[in-house]
N, C-alpha and C. Protein backbone atom coordinates (compact mmCIF):
# COMPACT_ATOMS: atom_id res chain seq x y z
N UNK A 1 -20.44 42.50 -55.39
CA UNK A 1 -19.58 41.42 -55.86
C UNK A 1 -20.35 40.12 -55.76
N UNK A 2 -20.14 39.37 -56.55
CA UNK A 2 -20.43 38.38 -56.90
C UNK A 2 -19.98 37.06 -56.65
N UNK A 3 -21.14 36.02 -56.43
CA UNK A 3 -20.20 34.54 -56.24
C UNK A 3 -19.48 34.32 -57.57
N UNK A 4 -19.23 34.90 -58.71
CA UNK A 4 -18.83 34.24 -59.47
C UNK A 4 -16.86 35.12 -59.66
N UNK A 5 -16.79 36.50 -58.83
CA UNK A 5 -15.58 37.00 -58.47
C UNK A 5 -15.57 36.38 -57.42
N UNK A 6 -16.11 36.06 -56.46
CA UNK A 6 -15.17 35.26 -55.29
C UNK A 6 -14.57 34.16 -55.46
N UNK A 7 -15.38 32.90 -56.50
CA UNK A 7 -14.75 31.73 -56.73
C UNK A 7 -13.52 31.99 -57.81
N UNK A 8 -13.72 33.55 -58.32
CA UNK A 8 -12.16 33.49 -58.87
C UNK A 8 -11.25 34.00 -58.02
N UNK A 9 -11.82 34.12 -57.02
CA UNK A 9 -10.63 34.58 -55.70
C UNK A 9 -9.93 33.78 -55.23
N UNK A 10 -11.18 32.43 -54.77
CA UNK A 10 -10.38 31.20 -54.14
C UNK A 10 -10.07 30.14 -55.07
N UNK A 11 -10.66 29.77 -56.59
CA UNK A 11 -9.63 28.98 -57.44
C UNK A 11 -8.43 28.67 -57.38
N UNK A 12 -7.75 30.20 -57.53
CA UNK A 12 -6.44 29.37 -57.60
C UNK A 12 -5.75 29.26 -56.04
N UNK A 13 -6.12 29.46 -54.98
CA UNK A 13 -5.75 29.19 -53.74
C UNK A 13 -6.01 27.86 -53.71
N UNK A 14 -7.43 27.34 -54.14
CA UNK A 14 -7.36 25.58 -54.22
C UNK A 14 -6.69 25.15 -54.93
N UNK A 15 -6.15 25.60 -56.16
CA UNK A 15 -5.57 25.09 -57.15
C UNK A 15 -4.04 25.31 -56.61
N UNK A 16 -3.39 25.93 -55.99
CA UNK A 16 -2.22 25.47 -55.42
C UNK A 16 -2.01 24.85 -54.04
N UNK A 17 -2.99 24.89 -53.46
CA UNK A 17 -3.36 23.89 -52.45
C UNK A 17 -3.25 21.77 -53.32
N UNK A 18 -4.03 22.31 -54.36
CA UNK A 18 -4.26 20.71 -54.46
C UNK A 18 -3.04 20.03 -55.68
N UNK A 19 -2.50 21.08 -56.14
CA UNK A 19 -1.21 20.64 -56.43
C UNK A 19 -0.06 20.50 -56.03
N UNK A 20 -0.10 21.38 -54.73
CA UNK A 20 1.05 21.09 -53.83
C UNK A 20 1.05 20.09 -53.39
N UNK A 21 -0.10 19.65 -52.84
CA UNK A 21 -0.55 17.89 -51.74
C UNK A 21 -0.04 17.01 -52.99
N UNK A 22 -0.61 16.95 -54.45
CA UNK A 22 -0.60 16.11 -55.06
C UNK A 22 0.69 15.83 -55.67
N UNK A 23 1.66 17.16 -55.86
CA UNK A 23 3.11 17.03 -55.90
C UNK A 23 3.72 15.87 -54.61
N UNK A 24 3.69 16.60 -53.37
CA UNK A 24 4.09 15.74 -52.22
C UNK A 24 3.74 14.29 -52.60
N UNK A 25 2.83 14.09 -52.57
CA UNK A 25 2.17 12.50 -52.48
C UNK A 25 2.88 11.41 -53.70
N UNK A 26 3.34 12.31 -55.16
CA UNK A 26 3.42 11.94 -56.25
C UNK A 26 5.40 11.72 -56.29
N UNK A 27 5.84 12.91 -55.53
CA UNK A 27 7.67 12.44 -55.54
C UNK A 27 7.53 12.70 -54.14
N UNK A 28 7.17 11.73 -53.27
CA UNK A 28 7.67 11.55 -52.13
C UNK A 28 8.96 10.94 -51.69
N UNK A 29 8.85 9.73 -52.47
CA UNK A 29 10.32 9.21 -52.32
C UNK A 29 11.40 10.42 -52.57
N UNK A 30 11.35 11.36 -53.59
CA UNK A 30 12.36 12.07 -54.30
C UNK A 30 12.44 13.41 -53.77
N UNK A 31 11.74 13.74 -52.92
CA UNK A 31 11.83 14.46 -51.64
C UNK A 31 12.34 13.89 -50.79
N UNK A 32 12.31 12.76 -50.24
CA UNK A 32 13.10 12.23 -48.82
C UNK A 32 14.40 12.25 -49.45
N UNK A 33 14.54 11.63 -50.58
CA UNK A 33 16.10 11.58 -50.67
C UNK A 33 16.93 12.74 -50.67
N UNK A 34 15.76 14.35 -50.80
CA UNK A 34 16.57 15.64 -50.51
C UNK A 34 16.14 16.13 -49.33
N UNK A 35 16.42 14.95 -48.56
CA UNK A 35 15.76 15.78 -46.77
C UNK A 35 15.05 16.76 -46.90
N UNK A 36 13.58 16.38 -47.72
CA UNK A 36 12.57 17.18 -47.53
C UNK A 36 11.21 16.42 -47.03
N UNK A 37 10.92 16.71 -45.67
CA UNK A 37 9.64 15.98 -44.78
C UNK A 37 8.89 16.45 -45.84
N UNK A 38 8.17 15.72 -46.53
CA UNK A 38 6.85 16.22 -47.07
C UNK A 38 5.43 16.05 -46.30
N UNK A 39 5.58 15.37 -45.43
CA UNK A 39 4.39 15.80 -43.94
C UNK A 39 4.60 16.86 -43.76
N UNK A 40 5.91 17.79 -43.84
CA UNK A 40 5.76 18.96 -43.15
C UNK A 40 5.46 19.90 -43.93
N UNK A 41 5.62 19.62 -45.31
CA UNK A 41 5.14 20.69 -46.60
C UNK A 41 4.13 20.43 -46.99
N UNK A 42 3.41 19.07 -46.50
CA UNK A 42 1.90 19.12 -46.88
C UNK A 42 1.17 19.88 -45.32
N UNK A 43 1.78 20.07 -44.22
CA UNK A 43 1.13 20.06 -43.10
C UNK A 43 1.11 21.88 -43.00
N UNK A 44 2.60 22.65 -43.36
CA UNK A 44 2.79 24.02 -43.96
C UNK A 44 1.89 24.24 -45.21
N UNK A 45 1.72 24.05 -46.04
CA UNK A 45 0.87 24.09 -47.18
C UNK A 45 -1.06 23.86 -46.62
N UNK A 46 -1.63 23.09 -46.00
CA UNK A 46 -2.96 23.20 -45.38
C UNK A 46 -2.85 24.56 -44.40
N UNK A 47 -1.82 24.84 -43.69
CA UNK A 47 -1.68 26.24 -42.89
C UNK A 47 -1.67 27.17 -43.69
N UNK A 48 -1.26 26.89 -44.60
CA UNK A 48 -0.76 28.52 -45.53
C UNK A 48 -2.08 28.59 -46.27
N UNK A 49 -2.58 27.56 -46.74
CA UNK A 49 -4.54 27.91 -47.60
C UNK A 49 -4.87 28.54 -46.53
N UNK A 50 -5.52 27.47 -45.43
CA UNK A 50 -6.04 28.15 -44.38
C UNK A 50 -6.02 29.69 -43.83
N UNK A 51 -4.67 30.23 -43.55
CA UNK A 51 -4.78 31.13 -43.75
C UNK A 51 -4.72 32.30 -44.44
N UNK A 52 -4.72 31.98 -45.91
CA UNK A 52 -5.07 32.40 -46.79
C UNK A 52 -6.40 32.50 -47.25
N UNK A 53 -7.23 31.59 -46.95
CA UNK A 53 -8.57 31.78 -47.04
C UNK A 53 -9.73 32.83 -46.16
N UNK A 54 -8.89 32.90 -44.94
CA UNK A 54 -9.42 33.57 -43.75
C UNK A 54 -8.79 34.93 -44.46
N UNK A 55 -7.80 34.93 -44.92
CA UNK A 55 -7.50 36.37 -44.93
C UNK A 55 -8.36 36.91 -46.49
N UNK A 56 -8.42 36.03 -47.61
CA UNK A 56 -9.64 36.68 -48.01
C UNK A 56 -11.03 36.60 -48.11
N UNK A 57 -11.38 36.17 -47.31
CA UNK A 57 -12.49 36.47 -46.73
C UNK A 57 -13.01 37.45 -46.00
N UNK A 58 -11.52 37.99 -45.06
CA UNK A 58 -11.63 39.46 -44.41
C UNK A 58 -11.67 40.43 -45.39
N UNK A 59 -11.05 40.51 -46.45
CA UNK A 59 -10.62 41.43 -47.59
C UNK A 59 -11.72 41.79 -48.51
N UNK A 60 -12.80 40.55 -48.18
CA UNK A 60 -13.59 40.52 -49.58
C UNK A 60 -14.87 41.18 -48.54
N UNK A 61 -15.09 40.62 -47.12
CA UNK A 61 -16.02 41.49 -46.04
C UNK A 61 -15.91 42.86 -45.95
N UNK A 62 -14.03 43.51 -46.17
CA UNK A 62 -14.23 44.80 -45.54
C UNK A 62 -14.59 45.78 -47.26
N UNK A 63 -14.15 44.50 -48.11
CA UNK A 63 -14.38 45.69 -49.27
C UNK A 63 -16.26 45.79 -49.48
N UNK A 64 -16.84 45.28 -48.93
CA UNK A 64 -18.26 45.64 -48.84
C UNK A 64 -18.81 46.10 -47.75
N UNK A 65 -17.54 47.14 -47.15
CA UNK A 65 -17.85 47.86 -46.20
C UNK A 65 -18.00 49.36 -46.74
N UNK A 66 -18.97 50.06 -46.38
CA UNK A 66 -18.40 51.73 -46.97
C UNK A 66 -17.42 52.18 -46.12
N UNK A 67 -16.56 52.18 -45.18
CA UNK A 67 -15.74 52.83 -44.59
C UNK A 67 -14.42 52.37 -45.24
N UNK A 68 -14.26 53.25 -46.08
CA UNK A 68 -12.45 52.78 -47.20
C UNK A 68 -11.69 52.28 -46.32
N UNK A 69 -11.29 52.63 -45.01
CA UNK A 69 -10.81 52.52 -44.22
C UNK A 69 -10.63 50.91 -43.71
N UNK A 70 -11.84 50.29 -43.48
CA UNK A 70 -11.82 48.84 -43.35
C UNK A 70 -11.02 47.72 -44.32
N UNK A 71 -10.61 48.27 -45.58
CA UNK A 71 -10.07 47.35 -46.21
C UNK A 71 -8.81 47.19 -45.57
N UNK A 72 -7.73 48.48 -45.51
CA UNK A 72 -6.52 48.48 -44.74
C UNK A 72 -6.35 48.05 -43.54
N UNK A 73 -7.76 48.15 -42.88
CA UNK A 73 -7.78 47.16 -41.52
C UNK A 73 -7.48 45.80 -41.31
N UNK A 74 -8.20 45.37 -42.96
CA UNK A 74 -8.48 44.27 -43.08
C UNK A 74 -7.27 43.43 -43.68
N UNK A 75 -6.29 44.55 -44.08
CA UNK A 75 -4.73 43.74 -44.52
C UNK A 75 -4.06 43.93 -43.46
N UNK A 76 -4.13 44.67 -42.58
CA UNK A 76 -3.37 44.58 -41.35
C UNK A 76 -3.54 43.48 -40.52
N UNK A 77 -4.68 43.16 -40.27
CA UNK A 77 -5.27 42.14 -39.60
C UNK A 77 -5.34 40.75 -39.99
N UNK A 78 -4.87 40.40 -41.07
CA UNK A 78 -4.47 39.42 -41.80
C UNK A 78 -2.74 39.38 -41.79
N UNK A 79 -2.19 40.38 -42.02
CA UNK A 79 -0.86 39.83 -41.65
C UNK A 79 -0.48 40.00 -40.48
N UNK A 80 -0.61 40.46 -39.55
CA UNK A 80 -0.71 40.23 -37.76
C UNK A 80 -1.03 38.64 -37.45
N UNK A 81 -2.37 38.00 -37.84
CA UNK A 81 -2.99 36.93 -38.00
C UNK A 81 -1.90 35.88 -38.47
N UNK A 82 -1.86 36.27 -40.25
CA UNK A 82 -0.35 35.23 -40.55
C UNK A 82 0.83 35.07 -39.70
N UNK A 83 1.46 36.17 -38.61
CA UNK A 83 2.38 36.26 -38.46
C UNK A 83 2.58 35.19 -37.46
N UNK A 84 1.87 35.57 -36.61
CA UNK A 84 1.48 34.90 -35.01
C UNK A 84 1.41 33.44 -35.17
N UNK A 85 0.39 33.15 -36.54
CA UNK A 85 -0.07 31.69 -37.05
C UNK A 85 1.42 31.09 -37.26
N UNK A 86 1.95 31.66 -38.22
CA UNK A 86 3.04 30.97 -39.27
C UNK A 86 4.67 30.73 -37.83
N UNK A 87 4.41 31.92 -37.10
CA UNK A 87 5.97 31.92 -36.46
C UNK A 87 5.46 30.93 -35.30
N UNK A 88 4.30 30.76 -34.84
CA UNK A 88 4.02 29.75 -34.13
C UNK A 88 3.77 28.84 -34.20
N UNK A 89 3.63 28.21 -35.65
CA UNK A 89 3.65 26.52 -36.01
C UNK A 89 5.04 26.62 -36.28
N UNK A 90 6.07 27.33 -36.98
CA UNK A 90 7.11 27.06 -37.18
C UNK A 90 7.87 26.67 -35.81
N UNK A 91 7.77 27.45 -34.54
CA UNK A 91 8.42 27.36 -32.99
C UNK A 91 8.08 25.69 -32.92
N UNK A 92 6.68 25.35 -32.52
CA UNK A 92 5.91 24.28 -32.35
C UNK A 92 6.75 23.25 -33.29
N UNK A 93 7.22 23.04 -34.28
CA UNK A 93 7.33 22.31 -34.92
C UNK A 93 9.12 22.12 -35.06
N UNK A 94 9.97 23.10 -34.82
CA UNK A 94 11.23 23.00 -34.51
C UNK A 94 11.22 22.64 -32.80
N UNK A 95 10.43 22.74 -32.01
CA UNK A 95 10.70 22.68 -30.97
C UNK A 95 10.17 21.12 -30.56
N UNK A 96 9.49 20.41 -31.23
CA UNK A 96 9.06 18.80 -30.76
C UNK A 96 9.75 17.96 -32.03
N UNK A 97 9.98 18.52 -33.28
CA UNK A 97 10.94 17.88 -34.02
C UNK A 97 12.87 17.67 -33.84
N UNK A 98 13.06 18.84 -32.59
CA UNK A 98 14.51 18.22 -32.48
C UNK A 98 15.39 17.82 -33.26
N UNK A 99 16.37 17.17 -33.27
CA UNK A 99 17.37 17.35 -34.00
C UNK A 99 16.93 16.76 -35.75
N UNK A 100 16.03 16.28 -35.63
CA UNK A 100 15.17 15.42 -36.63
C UNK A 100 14.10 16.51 -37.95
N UNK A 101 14.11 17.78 -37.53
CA UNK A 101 13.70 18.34 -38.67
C UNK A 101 14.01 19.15 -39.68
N UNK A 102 13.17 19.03 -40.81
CA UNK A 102 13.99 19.41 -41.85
C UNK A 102 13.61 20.32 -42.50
N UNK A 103 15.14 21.05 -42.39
CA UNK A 103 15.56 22.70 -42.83
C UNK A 103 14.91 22.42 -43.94
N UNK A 104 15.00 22.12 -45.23
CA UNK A 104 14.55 21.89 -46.27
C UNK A 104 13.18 22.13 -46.94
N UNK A 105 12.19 21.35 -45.87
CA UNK A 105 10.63 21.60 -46.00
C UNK A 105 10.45 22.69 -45.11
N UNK A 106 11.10 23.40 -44.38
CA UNK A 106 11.16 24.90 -43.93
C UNK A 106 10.67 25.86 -44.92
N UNK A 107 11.76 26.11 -45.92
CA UNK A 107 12.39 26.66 -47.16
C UNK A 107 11.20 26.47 -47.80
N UNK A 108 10.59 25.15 -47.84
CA UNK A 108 9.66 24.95 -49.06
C UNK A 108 8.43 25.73 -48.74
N UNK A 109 8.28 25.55 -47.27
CA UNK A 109 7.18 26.39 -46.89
C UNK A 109 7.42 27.62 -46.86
N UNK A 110 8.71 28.53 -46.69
CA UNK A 110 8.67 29.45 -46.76
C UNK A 110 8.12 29.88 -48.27
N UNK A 111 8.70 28.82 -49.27
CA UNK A 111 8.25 29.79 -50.54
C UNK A 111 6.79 29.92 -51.00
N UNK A 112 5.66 28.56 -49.83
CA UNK A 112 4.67 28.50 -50.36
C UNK A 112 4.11 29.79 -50.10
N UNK A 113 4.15 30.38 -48.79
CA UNK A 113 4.01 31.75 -48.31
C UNK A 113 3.92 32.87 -49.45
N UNK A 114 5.32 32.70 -49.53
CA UNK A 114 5.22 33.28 -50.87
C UNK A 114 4.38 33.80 -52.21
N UNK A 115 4.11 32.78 -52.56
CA UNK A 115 3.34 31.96 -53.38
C UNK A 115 1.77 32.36 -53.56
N UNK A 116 1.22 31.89 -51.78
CA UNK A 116 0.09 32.14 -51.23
C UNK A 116 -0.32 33.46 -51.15
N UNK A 117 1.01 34.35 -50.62
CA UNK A 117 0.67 35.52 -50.84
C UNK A 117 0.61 36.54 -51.70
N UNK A 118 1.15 36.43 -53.09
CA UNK A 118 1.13 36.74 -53.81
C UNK A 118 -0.60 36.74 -54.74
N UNK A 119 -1.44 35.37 -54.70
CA UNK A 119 -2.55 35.32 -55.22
C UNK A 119 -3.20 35.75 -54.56
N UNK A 120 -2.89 36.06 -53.08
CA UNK A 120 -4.27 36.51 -52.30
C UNK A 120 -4.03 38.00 -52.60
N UNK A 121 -2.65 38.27 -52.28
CA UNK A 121 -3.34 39.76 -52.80
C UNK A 121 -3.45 40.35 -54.45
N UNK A 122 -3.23 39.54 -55.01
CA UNK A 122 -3.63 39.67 -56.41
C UNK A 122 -5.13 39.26 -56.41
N UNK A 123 -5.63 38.69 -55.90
CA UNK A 123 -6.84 38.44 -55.33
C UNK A 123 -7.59 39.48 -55.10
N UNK A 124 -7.74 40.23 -53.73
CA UNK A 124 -7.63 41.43 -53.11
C UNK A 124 -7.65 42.41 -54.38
N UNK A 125 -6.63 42.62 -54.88
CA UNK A 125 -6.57 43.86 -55.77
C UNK A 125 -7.49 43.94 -56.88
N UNK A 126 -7.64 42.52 -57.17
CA UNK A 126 -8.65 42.68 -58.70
C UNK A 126 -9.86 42.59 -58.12
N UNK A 127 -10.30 42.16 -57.10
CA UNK A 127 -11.92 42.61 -56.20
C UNK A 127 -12.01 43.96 -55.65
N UNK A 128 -10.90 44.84 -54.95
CA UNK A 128 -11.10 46.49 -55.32
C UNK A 128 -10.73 47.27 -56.15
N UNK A 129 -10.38 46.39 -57.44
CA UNK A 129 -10.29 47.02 -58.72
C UNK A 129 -12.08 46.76 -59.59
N UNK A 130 -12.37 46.18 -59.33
CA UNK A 130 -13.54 45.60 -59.87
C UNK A 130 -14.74 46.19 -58.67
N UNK A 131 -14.73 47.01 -57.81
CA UNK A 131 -15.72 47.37 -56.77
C UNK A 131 -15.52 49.00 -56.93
N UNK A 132 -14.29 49.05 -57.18
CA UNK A 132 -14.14 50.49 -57.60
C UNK A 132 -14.12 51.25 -58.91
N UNK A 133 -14.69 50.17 -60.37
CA UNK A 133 -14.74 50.28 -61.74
C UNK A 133 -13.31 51.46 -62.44
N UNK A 134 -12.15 50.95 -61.86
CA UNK A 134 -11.07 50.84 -62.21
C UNK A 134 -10.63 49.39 -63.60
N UNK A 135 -11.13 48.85 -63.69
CA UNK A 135 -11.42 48.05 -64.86
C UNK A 135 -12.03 49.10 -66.09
């Protein structure tokens, strides 16, 4: 595999990375007025690349592993990773925000998740579709 399939791996992970920030920044006002922290959906959104990037990076290491076996390691170990990451900034962040945070940019982050996860493993799939000449 190639640098030129990996940068189509992480494209669009930057590319909804840098439209999410640039959404926030652009209707900020029009987010506050729907009790949505957009610190906290730009601050959920740098967590969710982040670990989205780590996780394909594991994906794209184990598929240039010969042991088939390592790829499934390598999605296990990425959502173990997300889980721990995501339910522990969420604790952290309901727990020093107090009565003051907002359900709203919760939601939003939940869908970036979403979102995130959907390209990474569409990601994932078309790099062991393309390693395994299933194309």
């Amino acid at each position: 595999m190639d640098r030129l399939k990996m940068r189509n791996t992480f494209l669009p992970l930057i590319a909804i990375f840098v439209i999410v920030n640039g959404l926030c920044l652009y209707f900020q006002d029009k987010l506050l007025q729907h009790q949505i922290a957009p610190n906290v959906v730009q601050g959920g959104n740098g967590l969710l690349f982040l670990l989205a990037t780590i996780s394909a990076m594991m994906h794209y290491r184990a598929l240039k592993a010969e042991n088939p076996h390592a790829f499934v390691r390598s999605i296990m170990g990425a959502t173990v990773l997300k889980l721990f990451s995501i339910a522990g900034a969420a604790l952290i962040y309901i727990y020093f925000s107090g009565k003051a945070r907002s359900k709203y940019a919760i939601m939003v982050c939940m869908a970036l998740y979403v979102i995130y996860t959907i390209v990474e493993v569409a990601g994932a799939y078309r790099l062991n579709n393309e390693k395994n000449g299933s194309r």
